[in-house]
Protein backbone atom coordinates (compact mmCIF):
# COMPACT_ATOMS: atom_id res chain seq x y z
CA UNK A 1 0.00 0.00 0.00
CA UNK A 2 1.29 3.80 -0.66
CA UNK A 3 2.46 5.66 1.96
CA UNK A 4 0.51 8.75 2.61
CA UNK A 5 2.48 11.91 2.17
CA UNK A 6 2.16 13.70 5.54
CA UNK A 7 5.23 16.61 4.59
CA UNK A 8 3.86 20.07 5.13
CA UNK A 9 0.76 19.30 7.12
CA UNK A 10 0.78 20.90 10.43
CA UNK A 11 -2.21 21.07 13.29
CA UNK A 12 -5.02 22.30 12.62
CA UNK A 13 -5.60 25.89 14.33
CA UNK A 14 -8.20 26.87 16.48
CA UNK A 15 -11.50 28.69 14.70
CA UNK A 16 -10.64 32.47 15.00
CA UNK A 17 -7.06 32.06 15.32
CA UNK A 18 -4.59 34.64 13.91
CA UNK A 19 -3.86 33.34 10.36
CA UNK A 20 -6.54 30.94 10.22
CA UNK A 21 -7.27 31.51 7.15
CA UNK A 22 -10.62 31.84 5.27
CA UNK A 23 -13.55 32.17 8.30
CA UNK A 24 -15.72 29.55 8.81
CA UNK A 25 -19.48 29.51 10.82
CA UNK A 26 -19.05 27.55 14.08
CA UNK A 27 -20.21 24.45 14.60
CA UNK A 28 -23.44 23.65 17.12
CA UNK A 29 -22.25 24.38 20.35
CA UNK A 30 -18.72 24.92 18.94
CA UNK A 31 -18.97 29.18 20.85
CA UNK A 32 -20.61 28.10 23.73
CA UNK A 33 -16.54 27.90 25.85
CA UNK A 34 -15.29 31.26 24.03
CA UNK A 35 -14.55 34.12 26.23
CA UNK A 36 -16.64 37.34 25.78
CA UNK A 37 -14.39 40.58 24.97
CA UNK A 38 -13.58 42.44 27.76
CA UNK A 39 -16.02 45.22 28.65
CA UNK A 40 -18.85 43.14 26.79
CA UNK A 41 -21.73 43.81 28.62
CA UNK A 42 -23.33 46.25 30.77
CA UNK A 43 -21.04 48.45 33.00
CA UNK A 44 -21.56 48.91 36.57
CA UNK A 45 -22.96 52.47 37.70
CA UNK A 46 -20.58 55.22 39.01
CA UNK A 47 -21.62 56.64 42.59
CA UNK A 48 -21.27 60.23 42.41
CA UNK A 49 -19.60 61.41 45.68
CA UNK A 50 -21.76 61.68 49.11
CA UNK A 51 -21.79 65.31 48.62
CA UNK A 52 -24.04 66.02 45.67
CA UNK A 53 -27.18 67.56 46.76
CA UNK A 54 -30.01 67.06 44.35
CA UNK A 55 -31.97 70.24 45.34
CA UNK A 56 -29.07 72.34 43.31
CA UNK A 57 -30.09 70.63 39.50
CA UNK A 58 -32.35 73.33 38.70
CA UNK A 59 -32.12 74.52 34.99
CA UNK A 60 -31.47 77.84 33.14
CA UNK A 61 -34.42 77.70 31.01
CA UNK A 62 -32.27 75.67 27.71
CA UNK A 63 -31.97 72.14 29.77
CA UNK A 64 -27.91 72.78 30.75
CA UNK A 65 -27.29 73.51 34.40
CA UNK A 66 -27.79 76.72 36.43
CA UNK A 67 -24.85 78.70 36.98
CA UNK A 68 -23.05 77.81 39.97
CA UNK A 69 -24.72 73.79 39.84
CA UNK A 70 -21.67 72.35 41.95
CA UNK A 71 -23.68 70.80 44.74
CA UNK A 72 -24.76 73.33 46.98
CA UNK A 73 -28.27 73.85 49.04
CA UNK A 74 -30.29 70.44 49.55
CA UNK A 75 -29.23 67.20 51.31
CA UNK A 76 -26.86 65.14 50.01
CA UNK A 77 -28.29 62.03 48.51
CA UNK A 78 -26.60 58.75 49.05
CA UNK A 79 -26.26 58.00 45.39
CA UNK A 80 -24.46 54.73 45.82
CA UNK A 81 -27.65 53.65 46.76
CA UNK A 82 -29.06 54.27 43.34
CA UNK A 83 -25.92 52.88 41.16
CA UNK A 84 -24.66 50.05 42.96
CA UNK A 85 -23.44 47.41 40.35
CA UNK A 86 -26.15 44.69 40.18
CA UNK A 87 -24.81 40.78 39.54
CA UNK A 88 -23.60 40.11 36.35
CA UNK A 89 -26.59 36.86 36.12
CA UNK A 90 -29.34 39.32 36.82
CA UNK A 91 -30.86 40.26 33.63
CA UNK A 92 -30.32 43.63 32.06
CA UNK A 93 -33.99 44.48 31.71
CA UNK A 94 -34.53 43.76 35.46
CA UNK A 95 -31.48 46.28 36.75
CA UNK A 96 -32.92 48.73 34.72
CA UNK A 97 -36.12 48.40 36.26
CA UNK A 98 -34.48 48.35 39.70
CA UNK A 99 -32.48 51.62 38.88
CA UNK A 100 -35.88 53.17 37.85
CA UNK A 101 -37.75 52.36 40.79
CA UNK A 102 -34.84 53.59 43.20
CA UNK A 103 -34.88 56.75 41.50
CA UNK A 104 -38.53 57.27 41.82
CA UNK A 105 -38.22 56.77 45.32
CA UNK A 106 -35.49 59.08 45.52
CA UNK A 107 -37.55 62.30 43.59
CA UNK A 108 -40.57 61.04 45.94
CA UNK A 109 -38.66 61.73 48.96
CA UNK A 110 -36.96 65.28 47.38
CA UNK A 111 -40.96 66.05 46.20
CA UNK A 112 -42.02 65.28 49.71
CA UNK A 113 -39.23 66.70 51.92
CA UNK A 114 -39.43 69.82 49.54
CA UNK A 115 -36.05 69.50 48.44
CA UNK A 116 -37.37 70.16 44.49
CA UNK A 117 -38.91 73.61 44.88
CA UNK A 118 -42.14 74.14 43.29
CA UNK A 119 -42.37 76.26 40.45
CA UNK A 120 -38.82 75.65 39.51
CA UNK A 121 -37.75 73.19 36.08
CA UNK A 122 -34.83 70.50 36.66
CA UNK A 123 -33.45 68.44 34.03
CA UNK A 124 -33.07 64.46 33.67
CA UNK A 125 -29.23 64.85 32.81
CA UNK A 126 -28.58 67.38 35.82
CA UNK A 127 -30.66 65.56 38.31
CA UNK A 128 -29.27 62.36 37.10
CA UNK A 129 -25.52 63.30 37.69
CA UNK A 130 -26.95 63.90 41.16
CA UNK A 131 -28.16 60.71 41.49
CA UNK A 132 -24.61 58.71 39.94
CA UNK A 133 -26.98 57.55 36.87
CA UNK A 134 -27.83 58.39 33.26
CA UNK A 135 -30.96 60.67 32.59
CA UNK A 136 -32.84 57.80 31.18
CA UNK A 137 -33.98 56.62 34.12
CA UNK A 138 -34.48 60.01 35.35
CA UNK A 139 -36.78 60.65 32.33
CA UNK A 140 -38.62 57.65 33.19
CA UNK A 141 -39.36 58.69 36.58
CA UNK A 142 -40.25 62.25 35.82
CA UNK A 143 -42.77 61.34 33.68
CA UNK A 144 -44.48 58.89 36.05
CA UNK A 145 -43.98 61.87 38.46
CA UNK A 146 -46.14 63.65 35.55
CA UNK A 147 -49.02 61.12 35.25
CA UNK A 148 -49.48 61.55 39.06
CA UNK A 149 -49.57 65.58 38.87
CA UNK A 150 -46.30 66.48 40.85
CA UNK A 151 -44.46 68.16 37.76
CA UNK A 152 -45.34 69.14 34.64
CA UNK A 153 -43.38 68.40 31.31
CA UNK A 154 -41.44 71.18 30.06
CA UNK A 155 -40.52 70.69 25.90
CA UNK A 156 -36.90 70.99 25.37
CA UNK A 157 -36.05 72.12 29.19
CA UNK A 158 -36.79 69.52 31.81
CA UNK A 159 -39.44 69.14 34.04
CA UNK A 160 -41.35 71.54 36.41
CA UNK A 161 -42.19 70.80 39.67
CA UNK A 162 -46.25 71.22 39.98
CA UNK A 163 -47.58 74.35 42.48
CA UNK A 164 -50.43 73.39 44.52
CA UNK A 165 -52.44 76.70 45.75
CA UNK A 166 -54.97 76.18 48.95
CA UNK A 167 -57.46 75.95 46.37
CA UNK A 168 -56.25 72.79 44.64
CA UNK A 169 -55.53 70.98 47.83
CA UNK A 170 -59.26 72.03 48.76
CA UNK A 171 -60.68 70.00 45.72
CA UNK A 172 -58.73 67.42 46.58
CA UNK A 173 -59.53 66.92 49.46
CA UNK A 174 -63.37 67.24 48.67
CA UNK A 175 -62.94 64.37 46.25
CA UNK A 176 -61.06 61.89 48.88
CA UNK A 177 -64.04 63.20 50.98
CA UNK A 178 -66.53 61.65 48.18
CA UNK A 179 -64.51 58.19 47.95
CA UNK A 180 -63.58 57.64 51.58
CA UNK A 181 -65.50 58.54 54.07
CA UNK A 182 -69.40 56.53 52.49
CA UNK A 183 -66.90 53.24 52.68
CA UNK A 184 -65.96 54.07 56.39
CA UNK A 185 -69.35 55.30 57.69
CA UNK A 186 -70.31 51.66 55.67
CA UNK A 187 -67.65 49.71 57.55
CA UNK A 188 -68.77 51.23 60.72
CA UNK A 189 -72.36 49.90 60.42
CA UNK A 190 -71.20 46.25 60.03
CA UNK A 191 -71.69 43.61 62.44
CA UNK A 192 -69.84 41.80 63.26
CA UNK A 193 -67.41 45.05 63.38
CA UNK A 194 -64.14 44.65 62.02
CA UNK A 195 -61.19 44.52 63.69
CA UNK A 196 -59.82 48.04 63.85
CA UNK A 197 -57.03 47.34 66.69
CA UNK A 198 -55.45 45.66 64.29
CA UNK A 199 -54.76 49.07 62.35
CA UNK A 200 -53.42 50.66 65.38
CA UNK A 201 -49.68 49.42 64.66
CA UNK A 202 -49.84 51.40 61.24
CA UNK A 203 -51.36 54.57 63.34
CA UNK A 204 -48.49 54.21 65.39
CA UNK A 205 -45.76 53.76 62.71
CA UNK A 206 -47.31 56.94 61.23
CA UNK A 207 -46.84 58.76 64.69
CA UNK A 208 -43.67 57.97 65.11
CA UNK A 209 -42.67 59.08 61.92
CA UNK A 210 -44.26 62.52 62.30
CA UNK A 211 -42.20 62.58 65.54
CA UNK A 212 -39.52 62.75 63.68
CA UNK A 213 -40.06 64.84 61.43
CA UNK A 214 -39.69 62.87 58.50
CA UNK A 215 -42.07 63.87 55.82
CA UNK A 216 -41.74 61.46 53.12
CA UNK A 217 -41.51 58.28 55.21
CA UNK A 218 -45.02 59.95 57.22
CA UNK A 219 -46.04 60.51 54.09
CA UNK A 220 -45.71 56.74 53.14
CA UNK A 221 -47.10 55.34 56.58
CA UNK A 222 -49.69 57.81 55.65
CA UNK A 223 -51.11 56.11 52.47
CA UNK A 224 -50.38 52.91 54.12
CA UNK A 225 -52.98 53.64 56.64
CA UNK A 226 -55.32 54.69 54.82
CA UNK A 227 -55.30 51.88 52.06
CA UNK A 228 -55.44 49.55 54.86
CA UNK A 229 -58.82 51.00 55.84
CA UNK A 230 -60.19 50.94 52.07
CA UNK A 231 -59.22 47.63 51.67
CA UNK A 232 -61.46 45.97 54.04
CA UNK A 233 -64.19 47.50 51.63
CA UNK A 234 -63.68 45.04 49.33
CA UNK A 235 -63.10 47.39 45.91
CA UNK A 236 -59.63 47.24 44.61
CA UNK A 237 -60.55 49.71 41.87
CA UNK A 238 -61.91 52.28 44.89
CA UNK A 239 -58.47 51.74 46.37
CA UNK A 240 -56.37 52.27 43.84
CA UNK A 241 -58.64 55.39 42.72
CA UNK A 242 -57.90 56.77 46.76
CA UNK A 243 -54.35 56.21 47.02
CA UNK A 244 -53.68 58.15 43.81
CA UNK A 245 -55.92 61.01 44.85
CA UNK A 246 -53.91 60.74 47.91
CA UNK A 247 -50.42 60.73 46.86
CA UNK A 248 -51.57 63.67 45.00
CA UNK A 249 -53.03 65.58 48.03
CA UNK A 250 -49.37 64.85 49.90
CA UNK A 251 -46.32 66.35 47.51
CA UNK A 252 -45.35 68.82 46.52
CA UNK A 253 -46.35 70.51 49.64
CA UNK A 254 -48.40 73.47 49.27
CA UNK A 255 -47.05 76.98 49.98
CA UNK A 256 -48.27 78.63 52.94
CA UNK A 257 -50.00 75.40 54.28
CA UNK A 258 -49.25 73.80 57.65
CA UNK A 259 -45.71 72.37 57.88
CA UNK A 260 -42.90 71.14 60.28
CA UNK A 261 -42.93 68.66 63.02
CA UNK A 262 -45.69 69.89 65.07
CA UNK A 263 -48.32 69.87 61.34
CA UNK A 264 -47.12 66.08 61.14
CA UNK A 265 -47.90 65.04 64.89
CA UNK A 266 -51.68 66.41 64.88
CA UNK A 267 -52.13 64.83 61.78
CA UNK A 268 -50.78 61.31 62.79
CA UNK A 269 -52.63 61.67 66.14
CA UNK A 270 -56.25 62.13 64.25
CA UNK A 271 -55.32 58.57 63.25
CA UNK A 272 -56.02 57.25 66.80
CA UNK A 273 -59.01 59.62 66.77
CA UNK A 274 -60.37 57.93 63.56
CA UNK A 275 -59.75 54.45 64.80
CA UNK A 276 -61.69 55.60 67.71
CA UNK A 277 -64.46 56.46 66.53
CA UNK A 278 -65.06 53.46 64.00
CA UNK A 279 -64.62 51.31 67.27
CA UNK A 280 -67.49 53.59 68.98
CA UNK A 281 -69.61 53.14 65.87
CA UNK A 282 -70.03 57.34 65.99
CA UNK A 283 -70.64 58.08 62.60
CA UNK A 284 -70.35 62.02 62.62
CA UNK A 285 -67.78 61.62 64.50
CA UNK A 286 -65.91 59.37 61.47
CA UNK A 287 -66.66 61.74 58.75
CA UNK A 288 -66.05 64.81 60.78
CA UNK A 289 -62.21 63.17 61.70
CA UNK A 290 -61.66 62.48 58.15
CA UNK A 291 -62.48 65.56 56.49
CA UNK A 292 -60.65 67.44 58.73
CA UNK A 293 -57.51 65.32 58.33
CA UNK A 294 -57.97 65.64 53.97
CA UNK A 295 -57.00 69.34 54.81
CA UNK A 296 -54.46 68.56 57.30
CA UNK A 297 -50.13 68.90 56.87
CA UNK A 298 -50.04 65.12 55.97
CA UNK A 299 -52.88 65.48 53.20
């Protein structure tokens, strides 16, 4: 038999190789070891440093920063907390959606502690430096923020924060008069009663947070309460219809209204009051309590 010739022929080289040759397609399964490039994927957020107060991103009127935006007036945000570096294995689309939601929380808070004036227009890109992330989430936020009435979209500038006169607060707080108070004065008919000392807890998160004079988290213990109550009315559609009337009652707080520790405390305390009354079954006594606490500091 003839010996094969076997001069010349060297080992094969790996696909992709320098000096392969012509590329070939992979075979099934033949990528699924190869490396990805370095910097593939999403990079991790930058925290901006501890010092960058959010309350100084106000605009000039053309969407750049104000003169003098370095980080002055406001309390510093902890913006770590918004771009800490998620796991590589958790998808992309849910980190985004994380990143979104802590930012919302964080213009929440600013709305409620009155740390984004009313009246005055911020941008996504300067409010997001302040935050350690891009303005897309930003934008994202500040038009939820929109849908819910606490700023208004302003073309080719930003976003301004909404101003709520005494008379806007007022119809609000007619219309959570319309939706809450005929399920209460319903819930305090029934018998058996319910079981309203197991609401007290949430009156008495809300207290202590108006102790402290910590607006957004009494404003949170505030809705809290209150959708607690609605729920044992049985209409999910009533209680999501309350809590955004609600939310919109509580920020931006309303020039000239009542404010401070001391507004917080006698709101929290008409809590107990309500509770108090639905236990006694006095039912002018239930809508009188709430309709003085729709026009109250907490909303």
């Amino acid at each position: 038999m003839a010996q094969r010739d076997t001069r010349g022929s060297a080992a094969p080289r790996p696909y992709g190789a320098r000096g392969a040759g012509p590329s070939r397609p992979p075979a099934a399964g033949e990528d699924a070891g190869r490396e990805r490039p370095v910097g593939d994927g999403p990079r991790p957020g930058r925290a901006r440093p501890a010092g960058s107060g959010i309350g100084s991103g106000r605009t000039t009127g053309d969407g750049g920063d104000a003169a003098g935006d370095g980080g002055a007036g406001g309390r510093a945000w902890p913006a770590a907390s918004v771009a800490a570096a998620e796991p590589p294995s958790v998808p992309a689309q849910v980190r985004r959606h994380s990143v979104r939601g802590q930012v919302l929380d964080a213009l929440r808070t600013a709305l409620a502690e009155g740390e984004l004036a009313p009246g005055e227009v911020y941008s996504a890109p300067t409010l997001g430096r302040r935050l350690g992330v891009s303005a897309t989430p930003v934008r994202e936020a500040m038009l939820r923020l929109a849908a819910e009435g606490s700023v208004e979209v302003v073309p080719n500038r930003g976003f301004r924060v909404a101003e709520r006169d005494p008379a806007a607060l007022a119809e609000l707080a007619e219309v959570r008069a319309l939706v809450e108070v005929p399920v209460l004065l319903r819930l305090a008919r029934l018998d058996p009663a319910p079981d309203w000392s197991a609401l007290r807890p949430l009156a008495e998160r809300c207290a202590a947070a108006a102790a402290r004079g910590e607006r957004a988290a009494y404003a949170a213990q505030d809705r809290a309460f209150h959708r607690a109550l609605l729920v044992l009315g049985g209409n999910r559609q009533l209680v999501l219809v309350a809590d955004d009337l609600h939310r919109r009652a509580q920020w931006p707080p309303a020039a000239g209204g009542a404010a401070g520790r001391a507004g917080l405390v006698a709101d929290a305390a008409e809590h107990t009051a309500l509770l108090d009354a639905l236990a006694a079954r006095d039912l002018p006594a239930v809508a009188a309590v709430l309709r003085d606490h729709f026009t109250g500091a907490g909303g």
